[in-house]
Structure formats: C-alpha cells, structure tokens
N, C-alpha and C. Protein backbone atom coordinates (compact mmCIF):
# COMPACT_ATOMS: atom_id res chain seq x y z
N UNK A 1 108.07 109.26 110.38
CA UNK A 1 108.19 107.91 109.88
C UNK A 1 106.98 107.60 109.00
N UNK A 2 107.46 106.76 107.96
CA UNK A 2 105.99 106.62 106.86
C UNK A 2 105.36 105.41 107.30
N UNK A 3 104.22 105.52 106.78
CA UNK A 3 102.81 104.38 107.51
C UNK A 3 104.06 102.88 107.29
N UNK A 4 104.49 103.40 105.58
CA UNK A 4 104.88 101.67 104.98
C UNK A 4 105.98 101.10 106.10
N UNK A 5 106.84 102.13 106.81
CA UNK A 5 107.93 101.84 107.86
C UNK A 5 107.58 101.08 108.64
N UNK A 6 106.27 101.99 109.79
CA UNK A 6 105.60 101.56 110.45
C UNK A 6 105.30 100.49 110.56
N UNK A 7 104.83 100.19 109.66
CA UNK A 7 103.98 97.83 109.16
C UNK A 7 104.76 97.53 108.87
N UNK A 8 106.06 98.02 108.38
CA UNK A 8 107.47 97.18 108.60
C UNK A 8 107.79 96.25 109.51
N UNK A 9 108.12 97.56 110.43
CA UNK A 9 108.42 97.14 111.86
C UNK A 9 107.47 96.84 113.19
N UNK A 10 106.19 96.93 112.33
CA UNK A 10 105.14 96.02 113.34
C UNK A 10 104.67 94.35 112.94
N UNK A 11 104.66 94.46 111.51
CA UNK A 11 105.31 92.92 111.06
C UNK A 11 106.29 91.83 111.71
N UNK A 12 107.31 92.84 111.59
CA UNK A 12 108.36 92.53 112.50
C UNK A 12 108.62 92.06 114.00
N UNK A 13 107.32 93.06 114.31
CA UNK A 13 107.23 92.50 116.05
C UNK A 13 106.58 91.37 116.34
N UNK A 14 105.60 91.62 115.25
CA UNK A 14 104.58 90.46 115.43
C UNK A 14 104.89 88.71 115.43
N UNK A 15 106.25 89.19 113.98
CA UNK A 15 106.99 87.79 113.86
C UNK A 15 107.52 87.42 115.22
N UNK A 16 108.68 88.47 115.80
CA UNK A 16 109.10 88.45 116.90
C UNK A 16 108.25 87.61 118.39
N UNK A 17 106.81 87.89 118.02
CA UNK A 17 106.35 87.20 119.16
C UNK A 17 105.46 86.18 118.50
N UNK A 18 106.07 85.52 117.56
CA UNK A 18 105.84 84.37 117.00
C UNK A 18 104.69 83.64 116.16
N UNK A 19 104.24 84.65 115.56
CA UNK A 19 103.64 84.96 114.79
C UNK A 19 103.94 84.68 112.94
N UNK A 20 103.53 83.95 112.29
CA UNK A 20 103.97 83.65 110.80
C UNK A 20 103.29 84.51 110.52
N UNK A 21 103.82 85.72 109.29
CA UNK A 21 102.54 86.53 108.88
C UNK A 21 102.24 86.10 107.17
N UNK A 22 101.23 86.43 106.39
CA UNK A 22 100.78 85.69 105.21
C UNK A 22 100.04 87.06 104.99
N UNK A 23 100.82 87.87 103.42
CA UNK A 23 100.09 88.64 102.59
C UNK A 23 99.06 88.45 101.64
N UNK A 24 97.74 87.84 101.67
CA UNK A 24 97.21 87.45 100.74
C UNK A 24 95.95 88.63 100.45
N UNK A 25 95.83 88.59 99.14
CA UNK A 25 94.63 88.76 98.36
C UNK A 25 93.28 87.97 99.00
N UNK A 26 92.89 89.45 99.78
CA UNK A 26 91.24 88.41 100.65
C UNK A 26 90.16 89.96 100.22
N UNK A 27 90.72 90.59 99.11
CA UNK A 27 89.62 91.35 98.68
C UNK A 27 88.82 92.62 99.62
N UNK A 28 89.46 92.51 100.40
CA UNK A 28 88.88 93.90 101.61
C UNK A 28 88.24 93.44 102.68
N UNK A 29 88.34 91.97 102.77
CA UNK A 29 87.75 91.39 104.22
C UNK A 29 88.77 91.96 104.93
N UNK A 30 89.81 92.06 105.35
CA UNK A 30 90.74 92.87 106.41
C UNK A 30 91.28 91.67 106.99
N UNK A 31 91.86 90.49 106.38
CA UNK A 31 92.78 89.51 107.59
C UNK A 31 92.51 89.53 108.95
N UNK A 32 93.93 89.57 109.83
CA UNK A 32 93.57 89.31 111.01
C UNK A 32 94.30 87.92 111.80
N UNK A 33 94.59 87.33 112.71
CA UNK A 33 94.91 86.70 113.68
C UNK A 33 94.22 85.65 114.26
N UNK A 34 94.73 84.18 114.24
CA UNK A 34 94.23 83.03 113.92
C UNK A 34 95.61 81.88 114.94
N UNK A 35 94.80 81.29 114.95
CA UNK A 35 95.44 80.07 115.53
C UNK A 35 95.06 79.05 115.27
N UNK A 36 95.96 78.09 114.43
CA UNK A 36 95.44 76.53 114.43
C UNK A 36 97.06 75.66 113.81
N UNK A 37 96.80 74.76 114.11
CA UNK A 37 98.00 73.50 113.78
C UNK A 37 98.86 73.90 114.40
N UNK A 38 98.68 74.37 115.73
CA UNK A 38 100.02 75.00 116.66
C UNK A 38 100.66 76.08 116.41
N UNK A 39 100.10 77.00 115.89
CA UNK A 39 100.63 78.13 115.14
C UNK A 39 100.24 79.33 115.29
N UNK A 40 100.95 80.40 115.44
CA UNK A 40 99.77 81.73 115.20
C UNK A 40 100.43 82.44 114.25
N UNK A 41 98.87 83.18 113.57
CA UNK A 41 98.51 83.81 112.27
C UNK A 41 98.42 84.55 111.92
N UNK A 42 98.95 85.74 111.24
CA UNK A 42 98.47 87.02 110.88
C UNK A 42 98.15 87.42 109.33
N UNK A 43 97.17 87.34 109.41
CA UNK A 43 96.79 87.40 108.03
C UNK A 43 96.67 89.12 107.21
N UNK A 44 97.54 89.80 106.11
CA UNK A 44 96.89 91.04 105.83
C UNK A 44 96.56 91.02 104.28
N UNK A 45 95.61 91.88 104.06
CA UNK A 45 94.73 91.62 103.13
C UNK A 45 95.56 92.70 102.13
N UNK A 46 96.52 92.18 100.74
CA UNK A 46 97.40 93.38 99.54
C UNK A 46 95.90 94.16 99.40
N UNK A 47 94.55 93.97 99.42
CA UNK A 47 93.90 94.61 99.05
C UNK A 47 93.35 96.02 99.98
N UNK A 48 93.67 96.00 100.97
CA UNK A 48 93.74 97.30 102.00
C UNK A 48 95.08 98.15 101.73
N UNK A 49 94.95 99.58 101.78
CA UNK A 49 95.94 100.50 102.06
C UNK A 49 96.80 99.96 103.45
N UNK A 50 98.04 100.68 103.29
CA UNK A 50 99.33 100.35 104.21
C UNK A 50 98.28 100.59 105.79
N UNK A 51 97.92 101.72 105.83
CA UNK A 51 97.46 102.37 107.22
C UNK A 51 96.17 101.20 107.76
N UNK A 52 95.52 100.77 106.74
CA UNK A 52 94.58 99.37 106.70
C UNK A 52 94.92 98.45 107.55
N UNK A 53 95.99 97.79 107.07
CA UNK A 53 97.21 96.67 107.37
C UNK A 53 97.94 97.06 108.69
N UNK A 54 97.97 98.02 108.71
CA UNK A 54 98.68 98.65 110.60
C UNK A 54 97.87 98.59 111.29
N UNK A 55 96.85 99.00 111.16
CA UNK A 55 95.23 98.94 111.65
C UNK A 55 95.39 97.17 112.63
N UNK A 56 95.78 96.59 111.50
CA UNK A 56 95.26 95.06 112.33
C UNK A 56 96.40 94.21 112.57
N UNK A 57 97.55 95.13 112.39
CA UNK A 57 98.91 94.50 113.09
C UNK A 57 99.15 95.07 114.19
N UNK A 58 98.22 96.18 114.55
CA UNK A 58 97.90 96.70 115.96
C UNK A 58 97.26 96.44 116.47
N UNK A 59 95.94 95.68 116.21
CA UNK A 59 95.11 95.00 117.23
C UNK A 59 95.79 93.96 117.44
N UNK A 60 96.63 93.20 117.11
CA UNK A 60 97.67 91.92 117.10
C UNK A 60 98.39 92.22 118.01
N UNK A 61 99.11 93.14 118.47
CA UNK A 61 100.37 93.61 119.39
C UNK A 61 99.78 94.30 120.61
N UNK A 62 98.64 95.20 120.63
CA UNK A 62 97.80 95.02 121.52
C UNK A 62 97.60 94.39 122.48
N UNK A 63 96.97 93.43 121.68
CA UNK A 63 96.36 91.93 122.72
C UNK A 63 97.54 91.44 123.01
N UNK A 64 98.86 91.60 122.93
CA UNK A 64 99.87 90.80 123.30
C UNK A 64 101.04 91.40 124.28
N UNK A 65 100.64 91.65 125.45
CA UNK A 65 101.33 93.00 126.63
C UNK A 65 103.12 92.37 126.75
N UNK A 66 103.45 91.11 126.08
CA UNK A 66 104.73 91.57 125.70
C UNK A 66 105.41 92.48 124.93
N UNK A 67 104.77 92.75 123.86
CA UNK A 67 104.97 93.24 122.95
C UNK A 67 105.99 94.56 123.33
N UNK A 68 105.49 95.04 124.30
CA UNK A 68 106.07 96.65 125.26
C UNK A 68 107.35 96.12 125.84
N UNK A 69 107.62 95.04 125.62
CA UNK A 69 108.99 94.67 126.16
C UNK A 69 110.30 94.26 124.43
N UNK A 70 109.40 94.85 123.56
CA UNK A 70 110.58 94.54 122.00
C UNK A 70 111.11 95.92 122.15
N UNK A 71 111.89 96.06 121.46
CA UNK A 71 113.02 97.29 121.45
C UNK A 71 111.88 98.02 120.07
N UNK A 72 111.10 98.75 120.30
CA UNK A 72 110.05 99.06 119.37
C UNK A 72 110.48 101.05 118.86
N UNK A 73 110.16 101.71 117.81
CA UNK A 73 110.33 102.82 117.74
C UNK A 73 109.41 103.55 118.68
N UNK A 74 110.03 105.04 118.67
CA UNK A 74 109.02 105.67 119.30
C UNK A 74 107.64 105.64 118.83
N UNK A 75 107.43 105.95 117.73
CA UNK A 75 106.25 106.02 117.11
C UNK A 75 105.54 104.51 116.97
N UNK A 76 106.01 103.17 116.67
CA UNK A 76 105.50 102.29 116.95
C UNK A 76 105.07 102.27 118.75
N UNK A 77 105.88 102.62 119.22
CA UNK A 77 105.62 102.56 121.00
C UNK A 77 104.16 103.20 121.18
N UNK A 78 104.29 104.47 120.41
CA UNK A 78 102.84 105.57 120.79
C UNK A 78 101.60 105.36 120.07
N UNK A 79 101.82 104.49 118.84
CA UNK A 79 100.40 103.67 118.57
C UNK A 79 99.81 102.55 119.04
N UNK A 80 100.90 101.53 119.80
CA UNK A 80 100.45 100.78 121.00
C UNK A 80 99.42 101.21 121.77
N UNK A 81 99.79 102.03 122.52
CA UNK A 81 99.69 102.44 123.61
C UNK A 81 98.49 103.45 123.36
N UNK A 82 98.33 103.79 122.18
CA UNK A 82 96.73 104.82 122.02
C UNK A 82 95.70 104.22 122.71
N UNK A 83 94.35 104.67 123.27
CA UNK A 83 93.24 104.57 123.44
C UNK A 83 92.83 103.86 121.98
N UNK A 84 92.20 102.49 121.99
CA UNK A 84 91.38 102.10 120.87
C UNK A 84 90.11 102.80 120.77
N UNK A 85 88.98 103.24 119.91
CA UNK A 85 88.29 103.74 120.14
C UNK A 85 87.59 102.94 119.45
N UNK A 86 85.91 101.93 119.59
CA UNK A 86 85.07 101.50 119.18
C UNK A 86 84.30 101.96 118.06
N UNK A 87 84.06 101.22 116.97
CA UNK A 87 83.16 101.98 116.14
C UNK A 87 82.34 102.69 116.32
N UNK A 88 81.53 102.42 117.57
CA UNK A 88 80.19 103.09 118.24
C UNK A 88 80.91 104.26 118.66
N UNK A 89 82.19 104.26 119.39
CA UNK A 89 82.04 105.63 119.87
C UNK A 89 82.95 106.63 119.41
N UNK A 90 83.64 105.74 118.00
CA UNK A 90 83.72 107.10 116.79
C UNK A 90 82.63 107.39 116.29
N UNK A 91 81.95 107.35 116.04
CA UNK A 91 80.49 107.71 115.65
C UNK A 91 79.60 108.67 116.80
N UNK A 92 80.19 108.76 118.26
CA UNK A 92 79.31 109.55 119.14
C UNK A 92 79.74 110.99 118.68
C-alpha cells in the first residue's frame, strides 16, 4: 500500500472520530491536533512529504484507543500499534 493510501485512510479515521481535518500551507512547522470552539483539529502542513503528514495523523489516532475499534487496513492497523520511538532514543 502507498504512503499517499495510507493518509488517505488515516484522514479518514481521524474524521471518523471526529475530527475536522484542514490542509494548510504552515511552511514545515508540521500541524498537528487542537481543540477549541468545541471542536477537534487536525491540522497538516501541503508543505511536508506524504510520510510527514502520516507521521502526525498517527500521533492523532494513537492518543485515541478507539481508534482500534474502526474497520482499519492491515497496514494502517500495524502502524498504530508500532512502538513510538522518542527523538532521544532514535539517536541512542
């Protein structure tokens, strides 16, 4: 399955658990997940690569242990579910 599939259908989940998502031009700050006016946010930045943008529609679905209950692909299922690994200890 290609990365672009992938953020397809993690977009998708994200909407699913109620989530508005918003593609904007934020220059390589990396978006991200927000709450305000009763709402939640997912912000991804056109200026990151696809795999960028999965990057932080996975820390989004993550933090959200319904998420393992959407009818999700395999391969969306098995990037859930990875070990996150900290900047510090990609770097050990």
């Amino acid at each position: 399955m290609h990365t672009v599939d992938v953020l397809e259908e993690g977009i998708q989940a994200a909407r699913a658990l109620g989530y508005q998502v918003r593609h904007e031009w934020l220059d390589g700050s990396g978006g991200g997940a927000c709450e305000f006016s009763g709402g939640r946010w997912l912000f991804l930045d056109l200026s990151q690569t696809a795999a960028e943008q999965l990057e932080q529609v996975m820390l989004v679905l993550r933090d959200q242990p319904q998420a393992m209950r959407l009818s999700l692909s395999p391969v969306l299922r098995r990037l859930l579910t990875q070990r996150v690994l900290s900047p510090q200890s990609k770097a050990a």
